[in-house]
Protein backbone atom coordinates (compact mmCIF):
# COMPACT_ATOMS: atom_id res chain seq x y z
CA UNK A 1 34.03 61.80 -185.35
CA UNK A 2 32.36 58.77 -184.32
CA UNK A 3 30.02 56.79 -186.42
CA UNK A 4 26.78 55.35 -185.50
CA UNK A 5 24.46 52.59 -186.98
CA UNK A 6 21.47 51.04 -185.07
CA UNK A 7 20.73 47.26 -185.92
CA UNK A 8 17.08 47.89 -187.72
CA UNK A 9 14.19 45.22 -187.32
CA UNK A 10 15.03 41.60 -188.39
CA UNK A 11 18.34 42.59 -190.44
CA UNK A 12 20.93 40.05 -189.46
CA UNK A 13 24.11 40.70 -187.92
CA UNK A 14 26.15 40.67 -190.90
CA UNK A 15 24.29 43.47 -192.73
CA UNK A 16 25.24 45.50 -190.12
CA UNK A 17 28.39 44.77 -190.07
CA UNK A 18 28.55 45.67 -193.72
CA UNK A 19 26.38 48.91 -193.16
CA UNK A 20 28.96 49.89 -190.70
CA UNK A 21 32.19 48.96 -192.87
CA UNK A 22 30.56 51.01 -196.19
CA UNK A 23 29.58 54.13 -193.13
CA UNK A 24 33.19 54.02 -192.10
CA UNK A 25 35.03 53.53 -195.77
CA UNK A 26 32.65 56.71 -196.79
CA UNK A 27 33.75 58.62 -193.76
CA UNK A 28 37.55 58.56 -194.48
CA UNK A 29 38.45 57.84 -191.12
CA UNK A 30 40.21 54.76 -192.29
CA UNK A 31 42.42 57.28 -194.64
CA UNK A 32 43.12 59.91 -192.14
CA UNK A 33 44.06 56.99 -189.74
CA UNK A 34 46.46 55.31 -192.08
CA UNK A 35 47.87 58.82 -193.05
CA UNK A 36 49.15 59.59 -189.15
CA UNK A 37 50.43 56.01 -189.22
CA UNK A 38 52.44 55.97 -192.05
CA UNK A 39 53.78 59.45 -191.69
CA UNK A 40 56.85 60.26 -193.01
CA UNK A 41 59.20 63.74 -192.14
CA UNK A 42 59.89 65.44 -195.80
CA UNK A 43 64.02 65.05 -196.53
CA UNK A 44 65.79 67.97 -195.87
CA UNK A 45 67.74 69.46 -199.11
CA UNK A 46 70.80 68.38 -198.01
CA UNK A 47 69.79 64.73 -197.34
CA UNK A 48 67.72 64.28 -200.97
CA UNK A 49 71.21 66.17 -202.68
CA UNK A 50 73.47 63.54 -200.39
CA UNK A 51 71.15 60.70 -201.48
CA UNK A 52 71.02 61.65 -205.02
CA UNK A 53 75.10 62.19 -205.02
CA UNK A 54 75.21 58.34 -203.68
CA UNK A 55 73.05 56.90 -206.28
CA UNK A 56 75.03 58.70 -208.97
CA UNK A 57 77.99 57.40 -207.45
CA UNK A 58 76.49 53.44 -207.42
CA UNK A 59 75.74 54.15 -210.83
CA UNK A 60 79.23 55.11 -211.89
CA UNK A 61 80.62 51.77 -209.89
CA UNK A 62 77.82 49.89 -211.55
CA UNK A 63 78.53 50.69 -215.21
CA UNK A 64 82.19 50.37 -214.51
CA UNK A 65 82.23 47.28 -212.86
CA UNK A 66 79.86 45.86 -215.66
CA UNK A 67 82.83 46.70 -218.75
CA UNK A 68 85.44 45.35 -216.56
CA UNK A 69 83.27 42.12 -216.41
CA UNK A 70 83.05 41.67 -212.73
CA UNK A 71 79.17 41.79 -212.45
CA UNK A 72 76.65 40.80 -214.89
CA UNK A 73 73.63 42.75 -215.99
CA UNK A 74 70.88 43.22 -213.43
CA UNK A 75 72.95 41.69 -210.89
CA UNK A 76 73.50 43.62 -206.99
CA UNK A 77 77.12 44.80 -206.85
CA UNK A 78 78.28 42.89 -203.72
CA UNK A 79 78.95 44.85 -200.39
CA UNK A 80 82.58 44.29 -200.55
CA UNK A 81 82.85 45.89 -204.43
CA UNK A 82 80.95 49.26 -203.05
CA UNK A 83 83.33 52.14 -202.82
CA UNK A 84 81.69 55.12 -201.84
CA UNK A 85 84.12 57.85 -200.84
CA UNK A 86 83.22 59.76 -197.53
CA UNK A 87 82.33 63.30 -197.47
């Protein structure tokens, strides 16, 4: 799809410009463009139930390492405290 705009008697090169931005924002080629860009592959099931087990699992380690006092609330728990167990 290509978009055209023809510079009209005595309008200044700026008006174009913005004639040519609003023709191309109106178009959507801008959204389409940034759509292929950023595209991302949908999870398989077994990836989104392996990522959900994990952040139930950093949850449990969280709340348990918060009553034994060893991290404060909203802190990170620190790489070396993570104990995830391999499946």
């Amino acid at each position: 799809m290509a978009i055209e705009v023809r510079k009209k008697d005595k309008e200044s090169t700026g008006s174009l410009l913005r004639r040519f931005s609003r023709r191309v924002q109106q178009s959507g080629v801008l959204l389409r463009a940034r759509r292929v860009r950023f595209f991302q592959k949908e999870k398989t099931k077994r990836q989104v139930k392996a990522s959900a087990l994990r952040r139930q699992e950093l949850r449990k380690q969280r709340v348990h390492l918060l009553k034994l006092g060893l991290i404060e609330e909203g802190e990170m728990i620190p790489k070396d405290k993570i104990k995830l167990k391999k499946r």
